[in-house]
C-alpha atoms as a PDB file:
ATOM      1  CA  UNK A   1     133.851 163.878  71.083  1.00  0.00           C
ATOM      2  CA  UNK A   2     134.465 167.416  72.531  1.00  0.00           C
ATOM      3  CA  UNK A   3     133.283 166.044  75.812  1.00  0.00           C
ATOM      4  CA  UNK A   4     135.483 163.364  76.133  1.00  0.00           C
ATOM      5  CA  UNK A   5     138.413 165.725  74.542  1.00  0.00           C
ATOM      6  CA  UNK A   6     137.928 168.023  77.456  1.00  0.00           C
ATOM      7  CA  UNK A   7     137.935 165.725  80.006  1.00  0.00           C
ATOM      8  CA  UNK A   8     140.923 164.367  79.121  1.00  0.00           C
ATOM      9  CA  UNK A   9     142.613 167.469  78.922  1.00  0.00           C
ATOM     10  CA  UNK A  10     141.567 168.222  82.343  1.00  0.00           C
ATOM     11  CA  UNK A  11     143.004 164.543  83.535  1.00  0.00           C
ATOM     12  CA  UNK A  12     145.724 164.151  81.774  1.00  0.00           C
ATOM     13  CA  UNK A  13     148.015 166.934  83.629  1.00  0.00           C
ATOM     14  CA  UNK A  14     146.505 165.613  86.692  1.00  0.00           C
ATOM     15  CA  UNK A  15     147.333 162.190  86.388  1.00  0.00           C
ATOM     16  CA  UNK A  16     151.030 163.354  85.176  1.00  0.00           C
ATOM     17  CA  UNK A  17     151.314 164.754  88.478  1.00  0.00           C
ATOM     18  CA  UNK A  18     150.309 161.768  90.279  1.00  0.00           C
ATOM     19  CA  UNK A  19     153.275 159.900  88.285  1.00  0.00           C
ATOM     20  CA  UNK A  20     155.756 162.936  89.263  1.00  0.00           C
ATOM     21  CA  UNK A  21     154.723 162.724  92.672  1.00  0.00           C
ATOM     22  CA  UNK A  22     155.100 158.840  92.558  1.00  0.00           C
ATOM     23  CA  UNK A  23     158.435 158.825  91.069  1.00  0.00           C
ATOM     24  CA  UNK A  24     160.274 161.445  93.164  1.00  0.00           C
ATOM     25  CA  UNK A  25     158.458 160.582  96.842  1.00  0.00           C
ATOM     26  CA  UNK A  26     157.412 156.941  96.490  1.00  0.00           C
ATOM     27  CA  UNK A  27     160.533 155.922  94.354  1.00  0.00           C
ATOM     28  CA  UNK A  28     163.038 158.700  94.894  1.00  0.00           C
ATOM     29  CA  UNK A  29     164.582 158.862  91.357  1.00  0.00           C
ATOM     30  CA  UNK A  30     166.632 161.625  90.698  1.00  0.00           C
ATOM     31  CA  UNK A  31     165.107 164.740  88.823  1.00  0.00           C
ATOM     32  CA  UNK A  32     166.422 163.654  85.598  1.00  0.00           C
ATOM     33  CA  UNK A  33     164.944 160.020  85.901  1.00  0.00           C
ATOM     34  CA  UNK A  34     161.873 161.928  86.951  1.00  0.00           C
ATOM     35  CA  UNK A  35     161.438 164.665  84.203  1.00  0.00           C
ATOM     36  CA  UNK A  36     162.478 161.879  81.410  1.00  0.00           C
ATOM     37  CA  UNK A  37     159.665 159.208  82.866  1.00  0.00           C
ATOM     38  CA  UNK A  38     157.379 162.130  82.848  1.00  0.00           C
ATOM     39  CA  UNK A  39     157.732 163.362  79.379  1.00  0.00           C
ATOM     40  CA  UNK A  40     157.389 159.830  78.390  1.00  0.00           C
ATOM     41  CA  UNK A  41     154.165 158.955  80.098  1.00  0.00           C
ATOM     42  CA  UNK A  42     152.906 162.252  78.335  1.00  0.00           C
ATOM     43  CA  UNK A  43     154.313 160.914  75.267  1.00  0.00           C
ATOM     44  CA  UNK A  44     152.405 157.795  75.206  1.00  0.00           C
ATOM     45  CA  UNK A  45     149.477 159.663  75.992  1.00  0.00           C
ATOM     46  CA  UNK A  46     149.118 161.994  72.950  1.00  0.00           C
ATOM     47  CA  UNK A  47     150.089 159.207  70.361  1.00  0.00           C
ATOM     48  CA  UNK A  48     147.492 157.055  71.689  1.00  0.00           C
ATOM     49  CA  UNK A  49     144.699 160.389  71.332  1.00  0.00           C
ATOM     50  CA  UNK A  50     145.847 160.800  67.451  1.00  0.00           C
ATOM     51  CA  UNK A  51     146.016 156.996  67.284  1.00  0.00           C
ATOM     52  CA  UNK A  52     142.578 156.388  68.240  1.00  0.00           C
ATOM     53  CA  UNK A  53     141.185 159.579  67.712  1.00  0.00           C
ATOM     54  CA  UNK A  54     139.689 159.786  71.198  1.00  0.00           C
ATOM     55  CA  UNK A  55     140.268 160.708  74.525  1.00  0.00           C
ATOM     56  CA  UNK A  56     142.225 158.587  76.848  1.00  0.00           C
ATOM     57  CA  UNK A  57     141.666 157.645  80.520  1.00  0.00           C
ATOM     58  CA  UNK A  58     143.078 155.954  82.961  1.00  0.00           C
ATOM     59  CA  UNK A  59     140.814 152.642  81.715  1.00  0.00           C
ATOM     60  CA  UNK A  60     142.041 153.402  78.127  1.00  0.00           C
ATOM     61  CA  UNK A  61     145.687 152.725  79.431  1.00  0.00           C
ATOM     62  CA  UNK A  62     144.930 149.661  81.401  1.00  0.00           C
ATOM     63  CA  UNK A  63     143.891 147.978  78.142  1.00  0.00           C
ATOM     64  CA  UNK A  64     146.623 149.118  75.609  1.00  0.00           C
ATOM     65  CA  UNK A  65     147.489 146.302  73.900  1.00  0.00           C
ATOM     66  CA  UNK A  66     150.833 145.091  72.535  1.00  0.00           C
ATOM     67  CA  UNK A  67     150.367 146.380  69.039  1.00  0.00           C
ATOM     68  CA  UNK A  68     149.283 149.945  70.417  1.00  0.00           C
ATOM     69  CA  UNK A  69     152.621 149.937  72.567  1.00  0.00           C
ATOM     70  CA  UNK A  70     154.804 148.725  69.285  1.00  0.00           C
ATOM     71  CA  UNK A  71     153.387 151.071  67.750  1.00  0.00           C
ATOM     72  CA  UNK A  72     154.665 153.722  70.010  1.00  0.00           C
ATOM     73  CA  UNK A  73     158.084 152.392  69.940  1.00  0.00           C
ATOM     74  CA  UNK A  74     157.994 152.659  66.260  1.00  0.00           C
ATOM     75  CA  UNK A  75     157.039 155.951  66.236  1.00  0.00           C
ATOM     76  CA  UNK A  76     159.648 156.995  69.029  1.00  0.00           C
ATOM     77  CA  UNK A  77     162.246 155.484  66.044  1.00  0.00           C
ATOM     78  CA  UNK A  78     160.978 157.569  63.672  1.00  0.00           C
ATOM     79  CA  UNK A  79     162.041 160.693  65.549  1.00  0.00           C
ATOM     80  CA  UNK A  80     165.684 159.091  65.714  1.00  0.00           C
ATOM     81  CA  UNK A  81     166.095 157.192  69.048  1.00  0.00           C
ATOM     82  CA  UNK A  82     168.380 154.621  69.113  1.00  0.00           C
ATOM     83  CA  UNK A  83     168.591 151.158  71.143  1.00  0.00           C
ATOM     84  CA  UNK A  84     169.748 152.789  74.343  1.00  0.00           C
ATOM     85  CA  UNK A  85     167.005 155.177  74.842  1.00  0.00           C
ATOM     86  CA  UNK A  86     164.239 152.816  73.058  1.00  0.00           C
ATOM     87  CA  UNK A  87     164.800 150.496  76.116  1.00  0.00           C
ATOM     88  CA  UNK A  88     164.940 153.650  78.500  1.00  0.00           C
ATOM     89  CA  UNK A  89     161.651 154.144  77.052  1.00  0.00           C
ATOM     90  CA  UNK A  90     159.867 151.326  76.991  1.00  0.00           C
ATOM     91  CA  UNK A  91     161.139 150.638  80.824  1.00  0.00           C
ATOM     92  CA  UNK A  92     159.109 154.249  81.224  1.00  0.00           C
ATOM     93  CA  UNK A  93     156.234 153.488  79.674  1.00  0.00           C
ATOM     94  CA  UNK A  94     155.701 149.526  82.103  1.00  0.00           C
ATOM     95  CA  UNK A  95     156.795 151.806  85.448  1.00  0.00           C
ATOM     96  CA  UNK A  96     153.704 154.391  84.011  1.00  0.00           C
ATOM     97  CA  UNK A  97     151.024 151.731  82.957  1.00  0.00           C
ATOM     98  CA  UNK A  98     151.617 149.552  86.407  1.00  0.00           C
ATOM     99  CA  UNK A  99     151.424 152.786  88.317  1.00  0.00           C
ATOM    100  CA  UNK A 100     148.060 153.751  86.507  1.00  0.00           C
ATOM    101  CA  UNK A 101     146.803 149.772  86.877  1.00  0.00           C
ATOM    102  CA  UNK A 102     147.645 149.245  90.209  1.00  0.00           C
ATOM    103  CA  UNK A 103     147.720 145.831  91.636  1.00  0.00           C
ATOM    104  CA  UNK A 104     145.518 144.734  88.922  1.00  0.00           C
ATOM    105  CA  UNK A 105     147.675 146.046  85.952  1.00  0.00           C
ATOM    106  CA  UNK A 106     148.130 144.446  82.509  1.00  0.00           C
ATOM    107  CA  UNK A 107     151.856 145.571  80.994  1.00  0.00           C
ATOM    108  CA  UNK A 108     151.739 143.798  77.115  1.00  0.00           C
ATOM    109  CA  UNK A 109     154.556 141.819  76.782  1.00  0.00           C
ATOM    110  CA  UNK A 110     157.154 143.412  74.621  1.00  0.00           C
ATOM    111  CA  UNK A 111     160.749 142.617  74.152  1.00  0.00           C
ATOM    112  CA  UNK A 112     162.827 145.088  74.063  1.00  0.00           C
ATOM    113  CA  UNK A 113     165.885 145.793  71.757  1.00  0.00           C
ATOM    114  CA  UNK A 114     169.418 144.715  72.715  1.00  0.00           C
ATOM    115  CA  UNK A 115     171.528 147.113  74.141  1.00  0.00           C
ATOM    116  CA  UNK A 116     175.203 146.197  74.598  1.00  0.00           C
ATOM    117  CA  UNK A 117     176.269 147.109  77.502  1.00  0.00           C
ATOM    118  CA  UNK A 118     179.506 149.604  77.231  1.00  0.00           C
ATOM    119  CA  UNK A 119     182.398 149.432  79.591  1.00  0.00           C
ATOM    120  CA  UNK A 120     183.241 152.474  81.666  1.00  0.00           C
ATOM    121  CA  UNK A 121     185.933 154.443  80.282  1.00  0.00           C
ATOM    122  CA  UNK A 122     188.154 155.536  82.810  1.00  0.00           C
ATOM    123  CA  UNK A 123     191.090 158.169  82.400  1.00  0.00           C
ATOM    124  CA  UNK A 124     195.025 157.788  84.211  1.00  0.00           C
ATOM    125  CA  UNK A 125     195.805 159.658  87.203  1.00  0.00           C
ATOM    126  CA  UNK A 126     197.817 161.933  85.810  1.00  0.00           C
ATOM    127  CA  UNK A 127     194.826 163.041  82.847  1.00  0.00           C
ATOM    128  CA  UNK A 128     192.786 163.475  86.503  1.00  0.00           C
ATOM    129  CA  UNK A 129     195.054 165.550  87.855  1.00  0.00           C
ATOM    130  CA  UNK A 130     196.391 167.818  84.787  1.00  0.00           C
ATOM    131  CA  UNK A 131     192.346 168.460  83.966  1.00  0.00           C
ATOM    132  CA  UNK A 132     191.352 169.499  87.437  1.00  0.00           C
ATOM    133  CA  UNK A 133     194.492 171.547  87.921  1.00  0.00           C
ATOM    134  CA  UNK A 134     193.927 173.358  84.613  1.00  0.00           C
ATOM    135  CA  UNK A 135     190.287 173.845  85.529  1.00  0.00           C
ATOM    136  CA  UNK A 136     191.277 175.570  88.325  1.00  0.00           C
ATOM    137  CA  UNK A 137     193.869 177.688  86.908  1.00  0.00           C
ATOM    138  CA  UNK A 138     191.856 179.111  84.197  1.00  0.00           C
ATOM    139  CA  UNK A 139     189.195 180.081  86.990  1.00  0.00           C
ATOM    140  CA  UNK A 140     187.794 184.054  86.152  1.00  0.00           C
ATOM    141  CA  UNK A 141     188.803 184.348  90.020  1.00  0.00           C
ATOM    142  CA  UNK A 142     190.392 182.540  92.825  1.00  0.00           C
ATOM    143  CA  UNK A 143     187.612 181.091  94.449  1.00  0.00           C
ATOM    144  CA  UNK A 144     185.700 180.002  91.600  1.00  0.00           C
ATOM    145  CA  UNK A 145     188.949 177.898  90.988  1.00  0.00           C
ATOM    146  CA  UNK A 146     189.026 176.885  94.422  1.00  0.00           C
ATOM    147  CA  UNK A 147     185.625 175.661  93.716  1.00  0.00           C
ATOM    148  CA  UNK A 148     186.140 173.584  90.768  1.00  0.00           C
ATOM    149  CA  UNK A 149     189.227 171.842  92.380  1.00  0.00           C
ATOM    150  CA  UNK A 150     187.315 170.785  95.243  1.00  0.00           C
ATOM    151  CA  UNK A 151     184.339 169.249  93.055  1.00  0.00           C
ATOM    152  CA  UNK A 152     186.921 167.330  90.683  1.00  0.00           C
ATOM    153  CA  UNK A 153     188.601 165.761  93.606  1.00  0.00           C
ATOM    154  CA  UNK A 154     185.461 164.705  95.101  1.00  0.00           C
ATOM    155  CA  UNK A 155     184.785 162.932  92.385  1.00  0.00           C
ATOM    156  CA  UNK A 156     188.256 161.215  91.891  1.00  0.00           C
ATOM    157  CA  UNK A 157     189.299 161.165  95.071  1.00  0.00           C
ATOM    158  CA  UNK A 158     186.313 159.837  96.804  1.00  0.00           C
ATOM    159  CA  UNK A 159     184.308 158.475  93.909  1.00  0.00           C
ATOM    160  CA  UNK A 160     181.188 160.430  93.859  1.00  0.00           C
ATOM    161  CA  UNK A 161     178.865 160.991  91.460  1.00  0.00           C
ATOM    162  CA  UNK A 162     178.577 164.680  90.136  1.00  0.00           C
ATOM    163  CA  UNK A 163     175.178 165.253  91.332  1.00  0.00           C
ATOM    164  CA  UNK A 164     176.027 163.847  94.978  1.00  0.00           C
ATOM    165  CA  UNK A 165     178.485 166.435  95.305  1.00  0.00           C
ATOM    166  CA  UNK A 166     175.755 169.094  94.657  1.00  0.00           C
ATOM    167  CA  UNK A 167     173.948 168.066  97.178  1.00  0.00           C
ATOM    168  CA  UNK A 168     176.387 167.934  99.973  1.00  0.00           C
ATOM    169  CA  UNK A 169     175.427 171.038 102.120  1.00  0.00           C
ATOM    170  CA  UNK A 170     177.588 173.534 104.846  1.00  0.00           C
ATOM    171  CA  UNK A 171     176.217 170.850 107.586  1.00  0.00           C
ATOM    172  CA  UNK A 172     179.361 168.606 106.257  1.00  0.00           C
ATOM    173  CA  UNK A 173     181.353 171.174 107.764  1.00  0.00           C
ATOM    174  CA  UNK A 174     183.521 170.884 109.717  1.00  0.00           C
ATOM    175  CA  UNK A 175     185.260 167.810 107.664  1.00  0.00           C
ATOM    176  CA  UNK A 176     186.345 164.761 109.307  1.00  0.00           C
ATOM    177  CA  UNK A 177     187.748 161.648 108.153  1.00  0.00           C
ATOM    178  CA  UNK A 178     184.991 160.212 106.529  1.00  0.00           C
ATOM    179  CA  UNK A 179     181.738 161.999 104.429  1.00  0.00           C
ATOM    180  CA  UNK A 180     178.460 160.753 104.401  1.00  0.00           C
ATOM    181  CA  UNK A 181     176.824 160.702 101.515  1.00  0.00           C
ATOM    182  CA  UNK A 182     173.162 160.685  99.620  1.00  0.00           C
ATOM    183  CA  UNK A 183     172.839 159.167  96.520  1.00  0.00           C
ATOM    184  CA  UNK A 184     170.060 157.766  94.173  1.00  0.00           C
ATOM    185  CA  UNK A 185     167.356 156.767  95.671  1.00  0.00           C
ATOM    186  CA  UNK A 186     168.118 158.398  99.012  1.00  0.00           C
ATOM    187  CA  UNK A 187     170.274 155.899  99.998  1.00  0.00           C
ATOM    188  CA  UNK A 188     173.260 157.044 102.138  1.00  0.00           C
ATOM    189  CA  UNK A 189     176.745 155.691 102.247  1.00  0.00           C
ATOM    190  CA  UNK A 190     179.751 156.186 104.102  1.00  0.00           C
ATOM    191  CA  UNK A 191     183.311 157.386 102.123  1.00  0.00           C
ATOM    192  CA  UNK A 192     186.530 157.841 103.400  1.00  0.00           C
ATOM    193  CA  UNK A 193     188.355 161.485 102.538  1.00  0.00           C
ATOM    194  CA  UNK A 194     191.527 161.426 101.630  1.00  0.00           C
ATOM    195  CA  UNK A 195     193.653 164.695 103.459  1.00  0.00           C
ATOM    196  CA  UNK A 196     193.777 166.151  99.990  1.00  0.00           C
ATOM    197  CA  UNK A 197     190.305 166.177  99.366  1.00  0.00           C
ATOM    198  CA  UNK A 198     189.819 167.859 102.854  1.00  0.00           C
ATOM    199  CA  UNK A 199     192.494 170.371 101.890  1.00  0.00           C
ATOM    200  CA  UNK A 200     190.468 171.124  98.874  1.00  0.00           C
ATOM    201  CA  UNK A 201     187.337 171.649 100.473  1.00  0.00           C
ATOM    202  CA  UNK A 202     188.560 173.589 103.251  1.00  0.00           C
ATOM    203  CA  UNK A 203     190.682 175.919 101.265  1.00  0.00           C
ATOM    204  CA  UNK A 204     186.955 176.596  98.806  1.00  0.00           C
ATOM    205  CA  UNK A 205     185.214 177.221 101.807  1.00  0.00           C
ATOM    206  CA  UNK A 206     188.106 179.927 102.979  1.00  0.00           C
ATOM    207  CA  UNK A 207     188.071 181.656  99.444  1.00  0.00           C
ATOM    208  CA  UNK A 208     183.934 181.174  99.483  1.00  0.00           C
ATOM    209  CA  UNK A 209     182.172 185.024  99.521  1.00  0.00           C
ATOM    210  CA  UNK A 210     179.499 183.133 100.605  1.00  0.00           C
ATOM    211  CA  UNK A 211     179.686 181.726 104.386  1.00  0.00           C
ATOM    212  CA  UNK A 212     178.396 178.305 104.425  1.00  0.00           C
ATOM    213  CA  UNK A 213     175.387 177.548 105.964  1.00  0.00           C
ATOM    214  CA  UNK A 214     174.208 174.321 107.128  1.00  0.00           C
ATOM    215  CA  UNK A 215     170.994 174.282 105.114  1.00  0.00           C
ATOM    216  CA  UNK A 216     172.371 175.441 101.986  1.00  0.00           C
ATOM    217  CA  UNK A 217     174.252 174.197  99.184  1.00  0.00           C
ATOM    218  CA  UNK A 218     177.905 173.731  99.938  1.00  0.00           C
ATOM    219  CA  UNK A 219     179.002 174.370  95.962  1.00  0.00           C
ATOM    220  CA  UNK A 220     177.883 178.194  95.314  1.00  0.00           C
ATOM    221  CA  UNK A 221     177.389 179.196  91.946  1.00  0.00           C
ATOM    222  CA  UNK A 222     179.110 182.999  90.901  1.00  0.00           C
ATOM    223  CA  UNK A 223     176.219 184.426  92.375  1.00  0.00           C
ATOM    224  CA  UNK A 224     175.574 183.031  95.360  1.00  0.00           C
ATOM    225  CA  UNK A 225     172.742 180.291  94.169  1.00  0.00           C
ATOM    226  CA  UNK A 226     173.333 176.604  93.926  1.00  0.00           C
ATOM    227  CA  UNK A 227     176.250 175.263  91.169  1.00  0.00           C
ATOM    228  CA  UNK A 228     174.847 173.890  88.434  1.00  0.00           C
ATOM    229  CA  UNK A 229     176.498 170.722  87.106  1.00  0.00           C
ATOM    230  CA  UNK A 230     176.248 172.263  84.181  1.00  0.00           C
ATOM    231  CA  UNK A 231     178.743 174.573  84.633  1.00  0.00           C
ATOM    232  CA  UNK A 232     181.158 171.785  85.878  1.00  0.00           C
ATOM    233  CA  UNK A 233     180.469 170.099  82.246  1.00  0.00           C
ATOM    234  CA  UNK A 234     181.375 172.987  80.260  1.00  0.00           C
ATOM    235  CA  UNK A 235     184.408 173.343  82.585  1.00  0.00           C
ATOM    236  CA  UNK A 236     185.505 169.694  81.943  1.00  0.00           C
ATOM    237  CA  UNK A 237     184.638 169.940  78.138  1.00  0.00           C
ATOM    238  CA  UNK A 238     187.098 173.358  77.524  1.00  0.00           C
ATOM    239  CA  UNK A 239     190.077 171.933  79.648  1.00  0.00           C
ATOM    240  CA  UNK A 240     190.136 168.361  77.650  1.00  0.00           C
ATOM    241  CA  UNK A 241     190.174 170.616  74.843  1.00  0.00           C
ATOM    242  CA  UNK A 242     193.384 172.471  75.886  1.00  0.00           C
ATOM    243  CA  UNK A 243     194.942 169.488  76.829  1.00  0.00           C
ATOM    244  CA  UNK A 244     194.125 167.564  73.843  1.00  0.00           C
ATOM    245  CA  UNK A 245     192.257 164.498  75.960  1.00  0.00           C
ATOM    246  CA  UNK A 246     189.842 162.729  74.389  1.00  0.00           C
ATOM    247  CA  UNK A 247     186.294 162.728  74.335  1.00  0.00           C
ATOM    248  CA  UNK A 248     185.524 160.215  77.084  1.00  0.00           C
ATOM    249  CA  UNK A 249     187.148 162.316  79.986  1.00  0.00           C
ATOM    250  CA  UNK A 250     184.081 163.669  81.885  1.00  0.00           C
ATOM    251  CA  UNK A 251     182.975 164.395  85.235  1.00  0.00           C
ATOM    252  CA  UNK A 252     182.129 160.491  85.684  1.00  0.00           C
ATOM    253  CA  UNK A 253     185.169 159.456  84.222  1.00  0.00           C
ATOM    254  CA  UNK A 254     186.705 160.689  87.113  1.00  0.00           C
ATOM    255  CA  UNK A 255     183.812 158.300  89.326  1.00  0.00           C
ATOM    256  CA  UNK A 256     184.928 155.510  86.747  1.00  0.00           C
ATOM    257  CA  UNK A 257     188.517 156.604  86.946  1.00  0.00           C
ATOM    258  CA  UNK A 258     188.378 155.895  91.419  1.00  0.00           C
ATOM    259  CA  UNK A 259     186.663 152.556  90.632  1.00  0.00           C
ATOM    260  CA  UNK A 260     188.978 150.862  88.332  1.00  0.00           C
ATOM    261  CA  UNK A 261     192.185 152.730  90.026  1.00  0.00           C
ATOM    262  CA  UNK A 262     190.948 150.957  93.655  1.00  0.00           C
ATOM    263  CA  UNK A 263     190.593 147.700  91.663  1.00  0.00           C
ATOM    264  CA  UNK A 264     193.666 147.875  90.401  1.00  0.00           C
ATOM    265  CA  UNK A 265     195.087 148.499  93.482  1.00  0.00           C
ATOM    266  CA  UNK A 266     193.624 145.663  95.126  1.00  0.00           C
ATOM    267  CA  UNK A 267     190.383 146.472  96.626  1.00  0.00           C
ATOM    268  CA  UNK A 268     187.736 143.845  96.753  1.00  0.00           C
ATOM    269  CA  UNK A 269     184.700 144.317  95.115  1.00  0.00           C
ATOM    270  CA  UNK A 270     182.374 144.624  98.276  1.00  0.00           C
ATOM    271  CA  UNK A 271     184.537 147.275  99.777  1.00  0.00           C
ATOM    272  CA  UNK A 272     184.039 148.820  96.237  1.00  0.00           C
ATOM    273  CA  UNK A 273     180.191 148.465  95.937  1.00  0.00           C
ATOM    274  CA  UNK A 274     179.460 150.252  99.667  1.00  0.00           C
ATOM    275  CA  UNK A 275     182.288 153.160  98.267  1.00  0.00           C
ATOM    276  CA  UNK A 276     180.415 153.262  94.880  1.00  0.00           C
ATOM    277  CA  UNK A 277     176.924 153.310  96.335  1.00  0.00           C
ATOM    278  CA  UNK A 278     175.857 150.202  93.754  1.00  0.00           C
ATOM    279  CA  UNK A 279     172.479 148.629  94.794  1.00  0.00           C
ATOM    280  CA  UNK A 280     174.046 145.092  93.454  1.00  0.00           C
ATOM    281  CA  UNK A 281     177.033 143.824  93.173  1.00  0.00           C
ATOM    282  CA  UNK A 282     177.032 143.176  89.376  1.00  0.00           C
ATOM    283  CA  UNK A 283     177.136 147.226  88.768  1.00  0.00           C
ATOM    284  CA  UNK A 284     180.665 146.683  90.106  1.00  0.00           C
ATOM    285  CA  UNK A 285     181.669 143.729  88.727  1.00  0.00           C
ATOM    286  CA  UNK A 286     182.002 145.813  85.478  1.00  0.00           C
ATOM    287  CA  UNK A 287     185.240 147.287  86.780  1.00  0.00           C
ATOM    288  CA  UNK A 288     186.951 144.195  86.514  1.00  0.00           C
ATOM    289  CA  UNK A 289     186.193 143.737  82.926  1.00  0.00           C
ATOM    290  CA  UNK A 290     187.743 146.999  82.646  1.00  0.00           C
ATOM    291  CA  UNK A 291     190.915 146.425  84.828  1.00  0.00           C
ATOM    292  CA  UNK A 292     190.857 143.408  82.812  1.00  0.00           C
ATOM    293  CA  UNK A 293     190.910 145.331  79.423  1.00  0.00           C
ATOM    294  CA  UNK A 294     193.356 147.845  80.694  1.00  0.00           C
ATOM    295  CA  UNK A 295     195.996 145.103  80.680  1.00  0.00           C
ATOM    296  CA  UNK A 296     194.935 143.427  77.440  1.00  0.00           C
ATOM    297  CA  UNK A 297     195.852 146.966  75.283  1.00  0.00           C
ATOM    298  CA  UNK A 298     198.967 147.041  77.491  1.00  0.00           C
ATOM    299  CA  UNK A 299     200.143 143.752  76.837  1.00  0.00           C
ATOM    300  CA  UNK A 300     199.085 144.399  73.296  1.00  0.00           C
ATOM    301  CA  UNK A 301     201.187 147.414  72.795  1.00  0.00           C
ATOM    302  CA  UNK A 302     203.911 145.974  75.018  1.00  0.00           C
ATOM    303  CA  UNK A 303     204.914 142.350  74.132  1.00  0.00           C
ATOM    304  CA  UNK A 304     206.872 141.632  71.442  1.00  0.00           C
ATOM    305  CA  UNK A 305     204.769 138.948  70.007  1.00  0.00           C
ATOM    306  CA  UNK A 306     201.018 140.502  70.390  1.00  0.00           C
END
């Protein structure tokens, strides 16, 4: 038993790497995607060890059955997962066992549980504006404030997603009319900047101690390394507080916020997809149930018979 014990131990982190190296080269997913599918693959591994009481190998995965995988499942409910992140999982654990099957893989059928799917919450211009203004204002110094205005714009202004403006670099610089942009997957886009998001970025990189550089991170933390989205979180989450928004207004509500604003304005929902960087079509199509909801509570609250 020792035997087999150690040789797992010795194959196991190897084999994790493998699936890292899969995930972020072969697939591109972002790091999150990457360190979540990770920790689950390791997961599955050590409840299969206690549930067997062996060693497992690469041919011990190939031939988990469907009972072995519920199993897991119900053991990942047991530590207080919900239906959300049960499905996450289980779409983990099929992308781990065809990657360690190969062509000739065997993924047990299992369905998983139902996840309704929640509508974007979007907040009104003027909630975009008053939280990125107060942001800024409440800066420790001018250029951190700077800083924050330009992110928040970029991500109401031209739709991005928070970690896409991260990795923008100095080589944008300097700004033209449009902004090309990487998102998941590594797939580029194309997005229109509006002369206010230009201001913003130009006046940051004024203010900036640190001259940009074309091969470093445009967004400069207090200290001259990369900003953390983190930091733009914690920003968001003290300045809805001090305005007294709710909950839902986040650095992607401002994404959601661009979408459904466009829509309502009249774009089409191609023009929106390419702006949006949506693989399909049918991740946009969501704004119109939202636009669509948006006038229900008005006509509730307005008309005299609702």
């Amino acid at each position: 038993m020792c035997e087999v014990k150690c040789g797992v131990s010795e194959m196991t982190p190897a084999l994790s790497e493998r699936w890292r190296q899969h995930l972020a080269l072969d697939r591109r997913r972002s790091v999150h995607t990457v360190r979540a599918y990770v920790a689950t693959a390791e997961r599955l591994i050590a409840f299969l060890e206690q549930h067997r009481g062996e060693g497992v190998s690469p041919a011990t995965l190939a031939h988990i059955d469907q009972a072995e995988l519920r199993a897991f499942l119900a053991s990942r409910r047991t530590d207080g997962i919900g239906n959300l992140s049960a499905a996450r999982e289980l779409s983990a654990v099929r992308g781990f066992l065809r990657f360690v099957g190969g062509d000739d893989a065997r993924v047990p059928l299992l369905k998983g549980p139902r996840v309704k799917r929640g509508l974007p919450r979007p907040i009104s211009p003027d909630e975009a504006v008053a939280l990125a203004q107060d942001i800024a204002e409440t800066a420790r110094e001018g250029w951190i404030g700077a800083r924050d205005w330009a992110v928040l714009l970029l991500l109401y202004g031209a739709g991005l997603r928070i970690g896409e403006a991260m990795g923008l670099h100095g080589d944008i610089l300097p700004l033209g009319d449009t902004l090309r942009v990487t998102g998941k997957r590594g797939k580029t886009r194309i997005v229109p900047l509006l002369p206010q998001v230009r201001a913003a970025i130009d006046a940051y990189v004024d203010a900036c101690p640190y001259p940009p550089a074309r091969d470093q991170p445009l967004f400069r933390g207090a200290r001259g390394g990369p900003l953390s989205p983190a930091l733009i979180r914690r920003a968001v989450q003290g300045a809805r507080g001090r305005l007294g928004l709710s909950d839902r207004t986040t650095p992607h509500a401002l994404r959601h916020s661009f979408a459904t604003h466009l829509l309502g304005r009249g774009a089409d929902l191609r023009s929106l997809q390419e702006l949006l960087g949506h693989a399909s079509l049918s991740s946009t199509q969501v704004y119109t149930q939202v636009d669509a909801a948006h006038l229900l509570d008005i006509y509730r609250n307005a008309h005299p018979r609702a």
